[in-house]
C-alpha atoms as a PDB file:
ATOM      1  CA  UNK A   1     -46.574  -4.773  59.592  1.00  0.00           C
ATOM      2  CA  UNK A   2     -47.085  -1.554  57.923  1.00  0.00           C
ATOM      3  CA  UNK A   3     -51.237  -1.074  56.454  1.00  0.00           C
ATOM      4  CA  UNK A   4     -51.353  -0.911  53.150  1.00  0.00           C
ATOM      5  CA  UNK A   5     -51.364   1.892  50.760  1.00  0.00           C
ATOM      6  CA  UNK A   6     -54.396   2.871  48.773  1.00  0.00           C
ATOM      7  CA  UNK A   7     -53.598   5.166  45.722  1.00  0.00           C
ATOM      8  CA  UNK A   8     -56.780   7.215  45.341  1.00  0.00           C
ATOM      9  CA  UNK A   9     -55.910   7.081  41.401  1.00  0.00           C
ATOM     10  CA  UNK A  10     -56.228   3.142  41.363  1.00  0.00           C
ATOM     11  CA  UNK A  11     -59.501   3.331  43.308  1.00  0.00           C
ATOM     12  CA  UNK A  12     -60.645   6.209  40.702  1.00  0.00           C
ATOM     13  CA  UNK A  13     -59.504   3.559  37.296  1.00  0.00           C
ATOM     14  CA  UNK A  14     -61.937   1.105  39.386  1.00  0.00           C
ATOM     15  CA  UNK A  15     -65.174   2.894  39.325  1.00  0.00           C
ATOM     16  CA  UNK A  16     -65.162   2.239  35.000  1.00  0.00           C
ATOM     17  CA  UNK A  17     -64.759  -1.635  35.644  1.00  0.00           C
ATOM     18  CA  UNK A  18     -67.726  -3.254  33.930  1.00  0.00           C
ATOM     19  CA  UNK A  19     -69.217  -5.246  36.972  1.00  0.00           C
ATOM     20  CA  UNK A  20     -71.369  -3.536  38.728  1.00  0.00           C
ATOM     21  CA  UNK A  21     -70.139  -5.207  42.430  1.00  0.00           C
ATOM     22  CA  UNK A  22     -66.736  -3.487  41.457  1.00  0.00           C
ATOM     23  CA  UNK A  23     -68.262  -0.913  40.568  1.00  0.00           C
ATOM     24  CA  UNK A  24     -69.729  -0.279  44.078  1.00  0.00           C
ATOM     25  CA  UNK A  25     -66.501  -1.632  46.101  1.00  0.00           C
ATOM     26  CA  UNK A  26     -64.571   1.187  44.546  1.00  0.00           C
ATOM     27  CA  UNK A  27     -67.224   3.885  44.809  1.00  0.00           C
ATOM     28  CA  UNK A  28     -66.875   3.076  48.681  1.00  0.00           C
ATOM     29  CA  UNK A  29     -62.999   2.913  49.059  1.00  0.00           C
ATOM     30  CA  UNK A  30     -63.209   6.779  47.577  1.00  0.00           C
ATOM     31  CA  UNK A  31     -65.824   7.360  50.033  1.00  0.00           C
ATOM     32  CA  UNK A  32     -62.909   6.728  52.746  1.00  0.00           C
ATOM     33  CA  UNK A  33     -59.921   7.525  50.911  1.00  0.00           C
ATOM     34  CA  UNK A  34     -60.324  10.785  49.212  1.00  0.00           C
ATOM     35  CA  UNK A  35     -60.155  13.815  50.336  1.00  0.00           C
ATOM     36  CA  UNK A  36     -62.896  16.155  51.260  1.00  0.00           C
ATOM     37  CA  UNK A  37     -63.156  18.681  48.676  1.00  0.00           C
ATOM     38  CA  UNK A  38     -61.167  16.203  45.871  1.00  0.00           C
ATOM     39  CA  UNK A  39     -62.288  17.682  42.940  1.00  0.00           C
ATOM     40  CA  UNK A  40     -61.271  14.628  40.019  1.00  0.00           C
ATOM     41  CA  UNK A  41     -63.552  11.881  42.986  1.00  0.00           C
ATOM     42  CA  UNK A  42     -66.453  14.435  43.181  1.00  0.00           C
ATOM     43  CA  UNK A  43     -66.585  14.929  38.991  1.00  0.00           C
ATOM     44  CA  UNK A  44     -66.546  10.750  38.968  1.00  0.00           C
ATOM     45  CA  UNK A  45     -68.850  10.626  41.741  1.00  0.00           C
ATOM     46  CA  UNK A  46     -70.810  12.967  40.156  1.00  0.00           C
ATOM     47  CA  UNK A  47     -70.954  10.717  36.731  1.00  0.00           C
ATOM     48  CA  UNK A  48     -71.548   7.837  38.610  1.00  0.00           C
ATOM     49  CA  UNK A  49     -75.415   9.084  39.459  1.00  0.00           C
ATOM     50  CA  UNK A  50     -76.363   8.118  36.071  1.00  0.00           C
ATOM     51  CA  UNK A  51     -74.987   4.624  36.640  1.00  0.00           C
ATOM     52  CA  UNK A  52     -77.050   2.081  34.794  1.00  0.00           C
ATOM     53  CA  UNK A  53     -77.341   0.316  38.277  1.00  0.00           C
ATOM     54  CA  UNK A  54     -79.269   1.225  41.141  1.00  0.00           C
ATOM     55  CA  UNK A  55     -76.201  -0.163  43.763  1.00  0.00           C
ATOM     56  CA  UNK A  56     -73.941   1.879  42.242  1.00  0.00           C
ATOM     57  CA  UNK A  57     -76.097   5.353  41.874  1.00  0.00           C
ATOM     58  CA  UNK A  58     -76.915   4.535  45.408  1.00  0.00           C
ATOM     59  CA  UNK A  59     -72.834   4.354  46.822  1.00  0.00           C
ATOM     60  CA  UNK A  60     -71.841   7.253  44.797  1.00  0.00           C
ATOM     61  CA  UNK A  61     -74.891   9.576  46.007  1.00  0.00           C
ATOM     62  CA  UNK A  62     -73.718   8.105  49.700  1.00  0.00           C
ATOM     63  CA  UNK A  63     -69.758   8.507  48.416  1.00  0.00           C
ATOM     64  CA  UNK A  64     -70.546  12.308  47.602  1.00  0.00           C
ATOM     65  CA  UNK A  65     -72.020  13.069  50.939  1.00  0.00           C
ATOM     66  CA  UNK A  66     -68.868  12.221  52.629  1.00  0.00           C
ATOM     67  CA  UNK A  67     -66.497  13.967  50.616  1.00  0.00           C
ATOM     68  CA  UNK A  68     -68.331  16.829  48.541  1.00  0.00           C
ATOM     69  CA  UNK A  69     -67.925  20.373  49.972  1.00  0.00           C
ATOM     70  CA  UNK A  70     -71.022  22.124  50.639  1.00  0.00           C
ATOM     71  CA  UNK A  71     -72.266  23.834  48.626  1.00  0.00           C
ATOM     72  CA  UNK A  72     -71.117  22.079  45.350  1.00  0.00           C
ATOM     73  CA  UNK A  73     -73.215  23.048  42.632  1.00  0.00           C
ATOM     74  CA  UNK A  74     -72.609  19.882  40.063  1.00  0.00           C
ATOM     75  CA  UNK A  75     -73.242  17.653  43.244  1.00  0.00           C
ATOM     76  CA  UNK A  76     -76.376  19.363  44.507  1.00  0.00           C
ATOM     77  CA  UNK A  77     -78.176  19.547  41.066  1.00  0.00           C
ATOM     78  CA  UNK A  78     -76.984  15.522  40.940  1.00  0.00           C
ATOM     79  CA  UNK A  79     -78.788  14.956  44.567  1.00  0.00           C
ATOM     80  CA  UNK A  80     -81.851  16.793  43.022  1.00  0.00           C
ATOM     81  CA  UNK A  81     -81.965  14.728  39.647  1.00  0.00           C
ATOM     82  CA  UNK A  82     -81.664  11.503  41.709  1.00  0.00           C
ATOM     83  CA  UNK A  83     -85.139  12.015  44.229  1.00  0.00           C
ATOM     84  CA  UNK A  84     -87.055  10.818  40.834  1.00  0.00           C
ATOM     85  CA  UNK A  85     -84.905   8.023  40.412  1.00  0.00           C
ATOM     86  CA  UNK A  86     -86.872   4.630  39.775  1.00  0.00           C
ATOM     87  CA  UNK A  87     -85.148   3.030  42.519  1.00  0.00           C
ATOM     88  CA  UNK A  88     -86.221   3.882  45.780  1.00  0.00           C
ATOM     89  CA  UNK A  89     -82.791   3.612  47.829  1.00  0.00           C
ATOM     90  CA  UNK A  90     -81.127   6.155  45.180  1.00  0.00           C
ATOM     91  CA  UNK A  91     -84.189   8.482  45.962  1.00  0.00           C
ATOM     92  CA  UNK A  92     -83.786   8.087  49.613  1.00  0.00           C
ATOM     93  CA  UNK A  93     -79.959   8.339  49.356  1.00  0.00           C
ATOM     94  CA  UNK A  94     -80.579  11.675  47.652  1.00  0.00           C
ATOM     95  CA  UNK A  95     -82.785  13.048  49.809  1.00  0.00           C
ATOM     96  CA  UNK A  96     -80.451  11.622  52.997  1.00  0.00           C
ATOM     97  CA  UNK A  97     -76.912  13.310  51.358  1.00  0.00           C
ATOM     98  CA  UNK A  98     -78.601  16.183  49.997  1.00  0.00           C
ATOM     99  CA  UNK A  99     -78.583  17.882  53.699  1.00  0.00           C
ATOM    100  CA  UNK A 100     -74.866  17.941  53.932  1.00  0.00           C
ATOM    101  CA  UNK A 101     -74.217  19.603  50.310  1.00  0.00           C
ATOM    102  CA  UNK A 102     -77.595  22.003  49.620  1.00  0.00           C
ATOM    103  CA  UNK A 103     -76.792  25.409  52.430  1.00  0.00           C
ATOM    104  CA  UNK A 104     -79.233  25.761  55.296  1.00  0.00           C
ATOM    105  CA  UNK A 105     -82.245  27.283  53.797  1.00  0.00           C
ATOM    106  CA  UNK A 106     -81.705  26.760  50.132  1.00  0.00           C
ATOM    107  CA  UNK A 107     -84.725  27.653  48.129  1.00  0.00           C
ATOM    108  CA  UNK A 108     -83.887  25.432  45.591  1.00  0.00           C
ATOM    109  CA  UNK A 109     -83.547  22.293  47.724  1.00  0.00           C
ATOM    110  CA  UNK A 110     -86.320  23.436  50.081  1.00  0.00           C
ATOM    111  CA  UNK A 111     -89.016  23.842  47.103  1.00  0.00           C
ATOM    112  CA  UNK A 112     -87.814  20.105  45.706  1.00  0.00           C
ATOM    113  CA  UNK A 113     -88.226  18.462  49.118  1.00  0.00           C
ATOM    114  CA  UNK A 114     -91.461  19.930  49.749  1.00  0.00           C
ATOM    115  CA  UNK A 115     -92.646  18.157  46.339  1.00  0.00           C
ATOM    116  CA  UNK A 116     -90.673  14.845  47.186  1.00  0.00           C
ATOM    117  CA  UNK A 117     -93.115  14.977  50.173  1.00  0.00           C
ATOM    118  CA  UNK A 118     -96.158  14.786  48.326  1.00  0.00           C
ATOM    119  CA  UNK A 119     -94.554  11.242  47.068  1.00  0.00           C
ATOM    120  CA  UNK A 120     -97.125   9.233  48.806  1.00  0.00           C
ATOM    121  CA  UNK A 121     -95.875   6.273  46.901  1.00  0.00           C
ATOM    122  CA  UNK A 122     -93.324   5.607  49.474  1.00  0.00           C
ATOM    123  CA  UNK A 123     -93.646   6.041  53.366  1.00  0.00           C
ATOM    124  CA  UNK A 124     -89.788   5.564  54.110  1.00  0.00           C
ATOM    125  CA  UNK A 125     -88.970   7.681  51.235  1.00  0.00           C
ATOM    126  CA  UNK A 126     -91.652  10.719  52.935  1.00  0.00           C
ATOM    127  CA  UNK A 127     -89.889   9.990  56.251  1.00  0.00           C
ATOM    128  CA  UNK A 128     -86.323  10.775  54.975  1.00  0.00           C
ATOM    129  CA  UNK A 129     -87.613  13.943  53.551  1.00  0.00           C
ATOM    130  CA  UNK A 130     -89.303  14.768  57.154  1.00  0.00           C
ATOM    131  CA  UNK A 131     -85.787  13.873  58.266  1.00  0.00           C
ATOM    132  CA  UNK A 132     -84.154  15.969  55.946  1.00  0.00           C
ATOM    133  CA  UNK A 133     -86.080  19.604  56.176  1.00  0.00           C
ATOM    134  CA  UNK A 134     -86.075  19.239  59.975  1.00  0.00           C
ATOM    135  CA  UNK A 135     -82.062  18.679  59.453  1.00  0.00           C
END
């Protein structure tokens, strides 16, 4: 039997559906689907940050690791709004995916992880930023 066929433009119509769950589910079929470097799944993924929920924030920040280049601007500042998120798996998702889009030794990203450090609030959140700047 032949697999099936996943049109990358379906999955993209998806991530506007008003349940959350679907929401999420098609946030993660772009995550495997698209293409590294696809420019219309970034842009979405990039939207999808400022999700109203948490689930969602959290798959697209994960999403964007896979398949943003590095050094995308739009998707780094995203990463960097998202370490003060409320919820604590978007901030740690940030601070996870934010190694494979900020450049080695980016001031920018450097500077904000040394603050998200000082987050005492959070031990697993302080040990993904450990994780991070020795990355």
């Amino acid at each position: 039997a032949a697999p099936f066929v996943i049109d990358v433009s379906q999955i993209r119509l998806l991530t506007g559906h008003p349940h959350a769950a679907v929401r999420c589910s098609s946030v993660e079929a772009l995550a495997v689907t698209a293409k590294k470097g696809d420019d219309l799944s970034t842009a979405l993924l990039v939207q999808l940050t400022k999700d109203d929920d948490g689930d969602v924030r959290w798959s697209a920040l994960r999403a964007l690791g896979h398949i943003a280049l590095k050094g995308d601007v739009a998707v780094k500042a995203a990463m960097c709004e998202c370490v003060d998120d409320p919820d604590e798996q978007v901030r740690v998702a940030a601070v996870e995916n934010l190694s494979n889009i900020a450049d080695k030794g980016d001031e920018e990203a450097v500077r904000l992880l040394r603050r998200c450090l000082k987050d005492a609030s959070s031990p697993d959140f302080q040990r993904e930023v450990l994780r991070t700047m020795l990355a």
